[in-house]
PDB file of N, CA and C in Angstrom:
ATOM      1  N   UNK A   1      -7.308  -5.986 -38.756  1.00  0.00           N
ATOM      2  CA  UNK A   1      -6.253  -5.018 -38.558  1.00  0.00           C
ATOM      3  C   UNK A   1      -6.828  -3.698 -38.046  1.00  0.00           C
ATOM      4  N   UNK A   2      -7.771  -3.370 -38.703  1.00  0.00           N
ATOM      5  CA  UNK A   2      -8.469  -1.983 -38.236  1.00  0.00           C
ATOM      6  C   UNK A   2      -9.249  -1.893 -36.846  1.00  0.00           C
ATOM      7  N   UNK A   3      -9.586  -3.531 -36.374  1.00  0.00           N
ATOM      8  CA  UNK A   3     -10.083  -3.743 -34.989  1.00  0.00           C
ATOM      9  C   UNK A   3      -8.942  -3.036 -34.276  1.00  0.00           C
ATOM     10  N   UNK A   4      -7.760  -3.660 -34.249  1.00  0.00           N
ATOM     11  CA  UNK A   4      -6.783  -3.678 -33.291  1.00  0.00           C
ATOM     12  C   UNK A   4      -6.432  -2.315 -33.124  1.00  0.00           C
ATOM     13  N   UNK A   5      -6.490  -1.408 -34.151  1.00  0.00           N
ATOM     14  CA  UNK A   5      -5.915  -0.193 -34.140  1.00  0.00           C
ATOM     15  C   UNK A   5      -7.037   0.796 -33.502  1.00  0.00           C
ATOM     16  N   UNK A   6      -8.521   0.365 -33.614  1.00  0.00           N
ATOM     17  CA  UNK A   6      -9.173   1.135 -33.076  1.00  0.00           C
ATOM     18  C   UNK A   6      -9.237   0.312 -31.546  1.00  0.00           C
ATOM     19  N   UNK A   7      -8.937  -0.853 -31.244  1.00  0.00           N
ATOM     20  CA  UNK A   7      -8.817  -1.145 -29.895  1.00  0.00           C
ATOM     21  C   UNK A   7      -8.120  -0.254 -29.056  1.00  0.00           C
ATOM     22  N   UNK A   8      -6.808  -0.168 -29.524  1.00  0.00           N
ATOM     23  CA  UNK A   8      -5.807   0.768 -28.795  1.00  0.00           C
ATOM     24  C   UNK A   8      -5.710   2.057 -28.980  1.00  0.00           C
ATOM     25  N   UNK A   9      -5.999   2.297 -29.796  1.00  0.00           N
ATOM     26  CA  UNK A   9      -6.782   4.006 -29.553  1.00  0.00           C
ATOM     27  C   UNK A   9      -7.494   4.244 -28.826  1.00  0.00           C
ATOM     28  N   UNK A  10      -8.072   3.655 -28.502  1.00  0.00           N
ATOM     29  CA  UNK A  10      -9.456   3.737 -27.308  1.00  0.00           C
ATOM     30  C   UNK A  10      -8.562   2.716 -26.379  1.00  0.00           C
ATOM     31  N   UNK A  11      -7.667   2.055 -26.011  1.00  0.00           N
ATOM     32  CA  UNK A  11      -6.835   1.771 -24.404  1.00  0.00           C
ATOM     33  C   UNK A  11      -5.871   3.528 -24.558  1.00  0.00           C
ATOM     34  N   UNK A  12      -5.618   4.197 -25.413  1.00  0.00           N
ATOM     35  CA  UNK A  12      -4.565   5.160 -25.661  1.00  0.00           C
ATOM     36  C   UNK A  12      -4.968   6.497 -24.759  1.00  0.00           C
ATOM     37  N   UNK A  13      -6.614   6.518 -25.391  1.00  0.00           N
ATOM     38  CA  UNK A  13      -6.982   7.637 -24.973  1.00  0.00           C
ATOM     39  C   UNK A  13      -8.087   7.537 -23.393  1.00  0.00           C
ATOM     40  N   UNK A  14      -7.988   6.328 -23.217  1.00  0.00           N
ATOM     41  CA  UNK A  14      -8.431   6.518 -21.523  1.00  0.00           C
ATOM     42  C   UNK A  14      -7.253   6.838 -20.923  1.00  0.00           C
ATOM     43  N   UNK A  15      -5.531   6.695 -20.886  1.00  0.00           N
ATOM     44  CA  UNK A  15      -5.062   6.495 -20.299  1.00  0.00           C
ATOM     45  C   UNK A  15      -4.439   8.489 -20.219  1.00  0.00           C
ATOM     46  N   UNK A  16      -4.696   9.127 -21.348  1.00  0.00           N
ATOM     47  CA  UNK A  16      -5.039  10.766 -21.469  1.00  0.00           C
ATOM     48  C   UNK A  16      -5.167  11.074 -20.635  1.00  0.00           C
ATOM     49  N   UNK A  17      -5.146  12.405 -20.327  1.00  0.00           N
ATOM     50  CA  UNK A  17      -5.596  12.894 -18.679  1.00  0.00           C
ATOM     51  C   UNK A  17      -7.157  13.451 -19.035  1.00  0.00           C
ATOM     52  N   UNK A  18      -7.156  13.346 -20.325  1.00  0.00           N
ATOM     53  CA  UNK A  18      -9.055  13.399 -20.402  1.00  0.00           C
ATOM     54  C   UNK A  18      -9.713  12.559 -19.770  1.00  0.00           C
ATOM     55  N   UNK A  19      -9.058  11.480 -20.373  1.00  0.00           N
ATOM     56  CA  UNK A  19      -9.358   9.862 -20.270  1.00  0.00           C
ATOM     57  C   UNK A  19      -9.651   9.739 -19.346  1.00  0.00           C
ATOM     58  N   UNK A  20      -8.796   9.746 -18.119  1.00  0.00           N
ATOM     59  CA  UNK A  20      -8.617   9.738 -16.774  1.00  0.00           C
ATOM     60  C   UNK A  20      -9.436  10.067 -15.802  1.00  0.00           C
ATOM     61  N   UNK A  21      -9.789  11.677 -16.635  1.00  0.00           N
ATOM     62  CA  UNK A  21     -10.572  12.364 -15.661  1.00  0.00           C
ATOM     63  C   UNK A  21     -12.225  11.963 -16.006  1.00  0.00           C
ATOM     64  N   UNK A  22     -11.860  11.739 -16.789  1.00  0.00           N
ATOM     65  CA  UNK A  22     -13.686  11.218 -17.573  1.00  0.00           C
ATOM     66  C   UNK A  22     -14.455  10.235 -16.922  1.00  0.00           C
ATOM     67  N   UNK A  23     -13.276   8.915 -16.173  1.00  0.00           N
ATOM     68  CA  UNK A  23     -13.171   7.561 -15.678  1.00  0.00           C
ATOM     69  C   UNK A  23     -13.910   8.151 -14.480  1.00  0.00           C
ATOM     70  N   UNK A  24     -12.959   9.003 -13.953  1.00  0.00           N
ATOM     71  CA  UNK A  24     -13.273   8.962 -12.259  1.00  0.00           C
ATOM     72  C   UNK A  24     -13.536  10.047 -11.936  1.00  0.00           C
ATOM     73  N   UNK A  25     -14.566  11.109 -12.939  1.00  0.00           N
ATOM     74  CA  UNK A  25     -15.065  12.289 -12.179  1.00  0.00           C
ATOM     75  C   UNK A  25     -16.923  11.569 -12.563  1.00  0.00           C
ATOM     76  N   UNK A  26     -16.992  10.467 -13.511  1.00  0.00           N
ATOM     77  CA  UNK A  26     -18.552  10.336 -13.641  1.00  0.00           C
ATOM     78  C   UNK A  26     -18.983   9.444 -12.290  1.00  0.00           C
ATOM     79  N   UNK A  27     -18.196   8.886 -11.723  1.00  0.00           N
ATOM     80  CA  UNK A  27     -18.338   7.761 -10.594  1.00  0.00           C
ATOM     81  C   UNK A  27     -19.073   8.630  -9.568  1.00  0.00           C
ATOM     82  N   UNK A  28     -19.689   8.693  -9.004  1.00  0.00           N
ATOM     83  CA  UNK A  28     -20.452   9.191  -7.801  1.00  0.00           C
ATOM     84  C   UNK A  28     -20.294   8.589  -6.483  1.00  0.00           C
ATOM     85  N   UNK A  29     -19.945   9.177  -5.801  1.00  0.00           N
ATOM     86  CA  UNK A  29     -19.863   8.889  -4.206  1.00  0.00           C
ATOM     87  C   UNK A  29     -20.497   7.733  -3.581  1.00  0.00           C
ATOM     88  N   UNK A  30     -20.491   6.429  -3.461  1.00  0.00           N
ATOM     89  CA  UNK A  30     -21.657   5.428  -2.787  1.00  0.00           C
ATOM     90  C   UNK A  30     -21.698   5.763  -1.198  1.00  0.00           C
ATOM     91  N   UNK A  31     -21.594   6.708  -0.446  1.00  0.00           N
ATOM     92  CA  UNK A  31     -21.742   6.784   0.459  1.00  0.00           C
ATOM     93  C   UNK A  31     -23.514   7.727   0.225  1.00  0.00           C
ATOM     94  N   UNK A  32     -23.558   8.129  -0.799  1.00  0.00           N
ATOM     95  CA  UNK A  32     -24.897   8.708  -0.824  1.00  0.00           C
ATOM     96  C   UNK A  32     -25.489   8.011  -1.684  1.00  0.00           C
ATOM     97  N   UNK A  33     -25.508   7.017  -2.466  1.00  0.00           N
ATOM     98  CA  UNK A  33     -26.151   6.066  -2.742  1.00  0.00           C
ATOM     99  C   UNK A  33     -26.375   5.135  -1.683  1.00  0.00           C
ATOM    100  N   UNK A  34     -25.890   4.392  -1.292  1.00  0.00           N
ATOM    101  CA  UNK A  34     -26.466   3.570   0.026  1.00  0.00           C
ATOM    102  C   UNK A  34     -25.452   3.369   1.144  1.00  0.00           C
ATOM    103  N   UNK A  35     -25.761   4.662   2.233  1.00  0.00           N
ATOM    104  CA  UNK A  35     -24.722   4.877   3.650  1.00  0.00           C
ATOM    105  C   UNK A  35     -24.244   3.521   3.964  1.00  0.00           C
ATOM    106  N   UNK A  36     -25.416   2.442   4.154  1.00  0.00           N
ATOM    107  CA  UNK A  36     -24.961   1.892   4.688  1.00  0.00           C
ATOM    108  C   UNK A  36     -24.041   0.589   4.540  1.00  0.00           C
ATOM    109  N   UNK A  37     -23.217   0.895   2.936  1.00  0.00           N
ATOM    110  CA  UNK A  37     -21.888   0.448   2.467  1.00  0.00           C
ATOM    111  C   UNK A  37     -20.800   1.266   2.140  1.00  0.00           C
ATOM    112  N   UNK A  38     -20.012   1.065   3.116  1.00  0.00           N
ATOM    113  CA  UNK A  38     -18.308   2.199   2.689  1.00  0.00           C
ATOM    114  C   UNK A  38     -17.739   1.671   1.891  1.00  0.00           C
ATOM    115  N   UNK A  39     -16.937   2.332   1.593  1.00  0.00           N
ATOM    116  CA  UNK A  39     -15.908   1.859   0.809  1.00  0.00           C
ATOM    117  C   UNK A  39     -14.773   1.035   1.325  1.00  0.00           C
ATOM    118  N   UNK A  40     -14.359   0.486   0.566  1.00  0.00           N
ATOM    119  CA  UNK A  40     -13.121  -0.249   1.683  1.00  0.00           C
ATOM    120  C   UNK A  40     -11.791   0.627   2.251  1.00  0.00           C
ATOM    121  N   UNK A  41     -11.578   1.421   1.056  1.00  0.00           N
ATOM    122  CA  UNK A  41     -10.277   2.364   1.355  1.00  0.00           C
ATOM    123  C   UNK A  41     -10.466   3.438   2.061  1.00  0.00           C
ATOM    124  N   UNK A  42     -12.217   3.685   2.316  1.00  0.00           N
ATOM    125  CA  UNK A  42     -12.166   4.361   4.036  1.00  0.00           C
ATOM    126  C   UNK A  42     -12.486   4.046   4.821  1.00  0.00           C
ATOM    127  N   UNK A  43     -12.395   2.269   5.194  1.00  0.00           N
ATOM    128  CA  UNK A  43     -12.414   1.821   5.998  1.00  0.00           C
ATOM    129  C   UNK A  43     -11.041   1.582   6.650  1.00  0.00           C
ATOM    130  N   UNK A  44     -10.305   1.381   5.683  1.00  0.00           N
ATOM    131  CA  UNK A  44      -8.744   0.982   6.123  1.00  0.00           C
ATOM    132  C   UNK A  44      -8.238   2.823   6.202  1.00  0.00           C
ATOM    133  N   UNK A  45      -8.485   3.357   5.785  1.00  0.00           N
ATOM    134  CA  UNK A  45      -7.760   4.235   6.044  1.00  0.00           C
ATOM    135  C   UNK A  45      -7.783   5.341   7.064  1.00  0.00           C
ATOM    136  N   UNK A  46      -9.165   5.731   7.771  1.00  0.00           N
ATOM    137  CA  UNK A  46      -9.775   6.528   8.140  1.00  0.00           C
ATOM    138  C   UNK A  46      -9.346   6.141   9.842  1.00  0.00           C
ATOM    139  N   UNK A  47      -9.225   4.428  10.250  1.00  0.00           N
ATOM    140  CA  UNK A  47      -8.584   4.150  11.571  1.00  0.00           C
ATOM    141  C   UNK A  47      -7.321   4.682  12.164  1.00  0.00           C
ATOM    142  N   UNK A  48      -6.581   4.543  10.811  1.00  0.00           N
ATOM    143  CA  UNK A  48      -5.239   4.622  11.122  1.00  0.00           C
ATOM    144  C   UNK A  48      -4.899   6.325  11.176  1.00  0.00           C
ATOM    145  N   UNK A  49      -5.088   6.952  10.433  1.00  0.00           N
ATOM    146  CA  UNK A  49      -5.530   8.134  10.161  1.00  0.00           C
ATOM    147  C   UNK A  49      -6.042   8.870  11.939  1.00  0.00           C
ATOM    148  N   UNK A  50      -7.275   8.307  12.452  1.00  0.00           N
ATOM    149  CA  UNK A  50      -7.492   8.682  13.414  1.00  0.00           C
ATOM    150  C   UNK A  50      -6.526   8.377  14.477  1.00  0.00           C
ATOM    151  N   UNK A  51      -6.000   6.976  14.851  1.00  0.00           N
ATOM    152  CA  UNK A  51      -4.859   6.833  15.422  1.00  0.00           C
ATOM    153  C   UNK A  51      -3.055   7.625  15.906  1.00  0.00           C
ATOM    154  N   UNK A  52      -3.299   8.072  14.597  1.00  0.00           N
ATOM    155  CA  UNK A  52      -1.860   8.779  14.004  1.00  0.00           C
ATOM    156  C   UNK A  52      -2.295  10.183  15.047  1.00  0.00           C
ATOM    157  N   UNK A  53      -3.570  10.346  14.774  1.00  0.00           N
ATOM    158  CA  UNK A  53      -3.344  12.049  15.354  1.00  0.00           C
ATOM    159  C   UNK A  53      -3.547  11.909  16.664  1.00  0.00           C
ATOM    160  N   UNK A  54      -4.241  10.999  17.287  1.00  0.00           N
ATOM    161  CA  UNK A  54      -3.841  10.351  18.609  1.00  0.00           C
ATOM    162  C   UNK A  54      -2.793  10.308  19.364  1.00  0.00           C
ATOM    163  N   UNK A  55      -1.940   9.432  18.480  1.00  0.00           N
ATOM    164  CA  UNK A  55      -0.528   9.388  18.939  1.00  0.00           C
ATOM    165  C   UNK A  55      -0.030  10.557  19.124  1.00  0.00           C
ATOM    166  N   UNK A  56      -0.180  11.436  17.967  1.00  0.00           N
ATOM    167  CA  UNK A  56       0.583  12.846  17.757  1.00  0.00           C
ATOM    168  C   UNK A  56       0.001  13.606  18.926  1.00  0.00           C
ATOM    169  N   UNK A  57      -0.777  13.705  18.759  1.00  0.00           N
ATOM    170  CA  UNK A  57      -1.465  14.875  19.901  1.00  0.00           C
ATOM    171  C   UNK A  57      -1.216  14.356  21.460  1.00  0.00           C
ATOM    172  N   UNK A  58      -1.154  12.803  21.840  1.00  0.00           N
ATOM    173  CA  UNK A  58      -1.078  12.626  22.954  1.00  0.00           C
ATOM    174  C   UNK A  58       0.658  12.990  23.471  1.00  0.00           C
ATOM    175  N   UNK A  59       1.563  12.383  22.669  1.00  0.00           N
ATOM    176  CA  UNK A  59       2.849  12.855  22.620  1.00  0.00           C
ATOM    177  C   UNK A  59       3.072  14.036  22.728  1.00  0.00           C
ATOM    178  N   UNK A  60       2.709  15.386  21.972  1.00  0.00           N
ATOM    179  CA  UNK A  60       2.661  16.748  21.884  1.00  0.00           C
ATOM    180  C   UNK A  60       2.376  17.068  23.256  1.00  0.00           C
ATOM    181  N   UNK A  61       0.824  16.307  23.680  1.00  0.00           N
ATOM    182  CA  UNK A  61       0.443  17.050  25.596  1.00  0.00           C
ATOM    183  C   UNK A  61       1.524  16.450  26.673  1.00  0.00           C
ATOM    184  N   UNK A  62       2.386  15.177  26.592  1.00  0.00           N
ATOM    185  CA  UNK A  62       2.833  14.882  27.502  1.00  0.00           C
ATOM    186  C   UNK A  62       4.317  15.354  27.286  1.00  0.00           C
ATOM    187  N   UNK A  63       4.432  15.999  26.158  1.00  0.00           N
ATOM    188  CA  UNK A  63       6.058  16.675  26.149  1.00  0.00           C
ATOM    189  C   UNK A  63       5.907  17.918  26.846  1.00  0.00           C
ATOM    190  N   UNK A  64       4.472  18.379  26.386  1.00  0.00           N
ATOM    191  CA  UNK A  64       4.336  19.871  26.816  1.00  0.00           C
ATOM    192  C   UNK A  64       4.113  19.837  28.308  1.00  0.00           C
ATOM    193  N   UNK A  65       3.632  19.271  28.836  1.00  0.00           N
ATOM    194  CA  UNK A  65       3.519  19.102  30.333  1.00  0.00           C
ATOM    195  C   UNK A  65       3.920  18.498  31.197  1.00  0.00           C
ATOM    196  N   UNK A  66       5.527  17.512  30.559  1.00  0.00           N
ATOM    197  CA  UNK A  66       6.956  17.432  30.958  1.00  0.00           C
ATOM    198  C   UNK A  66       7.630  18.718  30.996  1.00  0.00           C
ATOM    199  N   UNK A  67       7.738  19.484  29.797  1.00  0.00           N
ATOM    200  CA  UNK A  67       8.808  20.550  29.441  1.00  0.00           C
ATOM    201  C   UNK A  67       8.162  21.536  31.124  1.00  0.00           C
ATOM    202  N   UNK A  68       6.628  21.979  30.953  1.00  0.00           N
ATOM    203  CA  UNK A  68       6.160  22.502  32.190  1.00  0.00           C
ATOM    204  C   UNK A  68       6.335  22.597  33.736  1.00  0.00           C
ATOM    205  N   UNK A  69       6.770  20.870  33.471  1.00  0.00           N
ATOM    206  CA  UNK A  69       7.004  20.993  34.931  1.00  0.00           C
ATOM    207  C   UNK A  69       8.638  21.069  34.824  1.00  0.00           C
ATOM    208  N   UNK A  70       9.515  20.447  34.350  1.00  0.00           N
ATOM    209  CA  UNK A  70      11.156  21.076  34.256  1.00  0.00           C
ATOM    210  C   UNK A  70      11.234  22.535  34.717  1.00  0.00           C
ATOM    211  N   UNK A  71      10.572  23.323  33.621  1.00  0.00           N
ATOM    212  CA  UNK A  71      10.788  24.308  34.553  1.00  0.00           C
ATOM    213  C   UNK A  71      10.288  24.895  35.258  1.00  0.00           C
ATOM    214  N   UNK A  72       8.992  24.560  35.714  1.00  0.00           N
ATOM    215  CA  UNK A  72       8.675  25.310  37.067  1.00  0.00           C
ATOM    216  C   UNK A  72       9.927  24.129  38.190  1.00  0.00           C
ATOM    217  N   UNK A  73      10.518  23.344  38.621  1.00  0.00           N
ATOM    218  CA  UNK A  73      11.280  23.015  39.069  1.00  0.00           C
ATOM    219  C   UNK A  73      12.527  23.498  38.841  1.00  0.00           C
ATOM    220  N   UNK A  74      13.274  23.817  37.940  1.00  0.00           N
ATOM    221  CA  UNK A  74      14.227  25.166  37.571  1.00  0.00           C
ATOM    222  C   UNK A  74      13.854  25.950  38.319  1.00  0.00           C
ATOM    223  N   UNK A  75      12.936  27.003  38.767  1.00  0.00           N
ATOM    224  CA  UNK A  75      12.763  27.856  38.488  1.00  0.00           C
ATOM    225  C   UNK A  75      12.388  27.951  40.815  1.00  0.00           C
ATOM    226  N   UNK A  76      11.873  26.648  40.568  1.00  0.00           N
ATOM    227  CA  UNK A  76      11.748  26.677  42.730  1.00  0.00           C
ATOM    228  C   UNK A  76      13.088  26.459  42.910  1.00  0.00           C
ATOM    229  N   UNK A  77      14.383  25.808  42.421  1.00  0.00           N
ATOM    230  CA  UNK A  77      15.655  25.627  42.997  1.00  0.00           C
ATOM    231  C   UNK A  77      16.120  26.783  42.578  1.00  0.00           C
ATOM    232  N   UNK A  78      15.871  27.675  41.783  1.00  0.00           N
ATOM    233  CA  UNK A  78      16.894  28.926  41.347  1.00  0.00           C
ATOM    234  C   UNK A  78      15.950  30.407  42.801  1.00  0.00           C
ATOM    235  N   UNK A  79      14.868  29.804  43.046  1.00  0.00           N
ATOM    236  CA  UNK A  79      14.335  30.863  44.052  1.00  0.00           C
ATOM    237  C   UNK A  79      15.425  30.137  45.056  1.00  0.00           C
ATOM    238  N   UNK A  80      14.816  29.090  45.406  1.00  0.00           N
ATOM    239  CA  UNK A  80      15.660  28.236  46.654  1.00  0.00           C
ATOM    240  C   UNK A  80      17.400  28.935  47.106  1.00  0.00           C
ATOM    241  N   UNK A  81      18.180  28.815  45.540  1.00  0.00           N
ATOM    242  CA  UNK A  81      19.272  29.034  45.718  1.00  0.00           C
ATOM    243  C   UNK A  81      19.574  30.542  46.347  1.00  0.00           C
ATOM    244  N   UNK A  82      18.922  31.718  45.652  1.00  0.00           N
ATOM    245  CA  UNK A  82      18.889  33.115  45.942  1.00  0.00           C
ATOM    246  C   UNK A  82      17.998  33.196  47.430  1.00  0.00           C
ATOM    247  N   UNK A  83      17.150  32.492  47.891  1.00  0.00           N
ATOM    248  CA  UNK A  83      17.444  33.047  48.811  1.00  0.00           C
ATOM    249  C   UNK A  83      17.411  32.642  49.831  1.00  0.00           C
ATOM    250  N   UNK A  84      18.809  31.400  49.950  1.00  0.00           N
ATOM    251  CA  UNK A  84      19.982  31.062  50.439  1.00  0.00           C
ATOM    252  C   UNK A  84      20.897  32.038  50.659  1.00  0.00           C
ATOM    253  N   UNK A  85      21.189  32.518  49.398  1.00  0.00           N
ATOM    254  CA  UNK A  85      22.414  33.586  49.381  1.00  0.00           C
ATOM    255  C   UNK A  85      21.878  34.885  49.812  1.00  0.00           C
ATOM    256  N   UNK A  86      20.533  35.641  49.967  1.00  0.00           N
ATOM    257  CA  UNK A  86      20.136  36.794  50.346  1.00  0.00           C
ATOM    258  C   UNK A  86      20.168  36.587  52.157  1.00  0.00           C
ATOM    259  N   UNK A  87      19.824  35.080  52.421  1.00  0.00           N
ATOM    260  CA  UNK A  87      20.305  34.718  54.013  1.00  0.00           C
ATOM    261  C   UNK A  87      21.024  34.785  54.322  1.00  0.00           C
ATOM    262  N   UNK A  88      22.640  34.210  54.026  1.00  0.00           N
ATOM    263  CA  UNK A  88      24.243  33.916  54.204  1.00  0.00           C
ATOM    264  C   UNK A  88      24.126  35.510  54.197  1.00  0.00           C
ATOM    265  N   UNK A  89      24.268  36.522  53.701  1.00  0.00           N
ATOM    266  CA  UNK A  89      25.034  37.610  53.560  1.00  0.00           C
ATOM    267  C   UNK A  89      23.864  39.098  54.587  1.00  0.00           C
ATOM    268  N   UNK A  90      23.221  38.249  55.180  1.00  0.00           N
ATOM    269  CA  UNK A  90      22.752  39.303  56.135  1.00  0.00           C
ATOM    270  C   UNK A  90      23.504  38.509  57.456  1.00  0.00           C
TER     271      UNK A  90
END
């Protein structure tokens, strides 16, 4: 009986935010233990991650240098139009 109760006291108090932090602040980095094994979750994550800002950034330059040329084309038909009309009225 006294096993069980000290079993779960000790499942009780890892799950603490002592607990918690105790778990996964003693773990040390294996990228500086031996480089040349990653981890898996920055392997999967770090692609997609790079991808994403890819996408983002390539989207961002080709809106911005759509929106660019709109209006410099606005902007040759609105000369175009004026001076049309500065011609007609001489």
């Amino acid at each position: 009986m006294s096993d069980s109760r000290q079993y779960f006291r000790q499942l009780s108090g890892n799950y603490t935010k002592e607990g918690i932090y105790r778990r996964y602040s003693s773990k040390k980095c294996c990228l500086f233990k031996n480089p040349k094994k990653l981890p898996l979750c920055l392997i999967l994550v770090v692609p997609f991650v790079l991808q994403i800002f890819v996408a983002v950034g390539l989207v961002g330059y080709l809106s911005f240098k759509n929106g660019q040329k709109a209006v410099n084309d606005l902007t040759d038909q609105l000369i175009d139009k004026a001076s049309q009309q500065v011609s007609r009225t001489r």
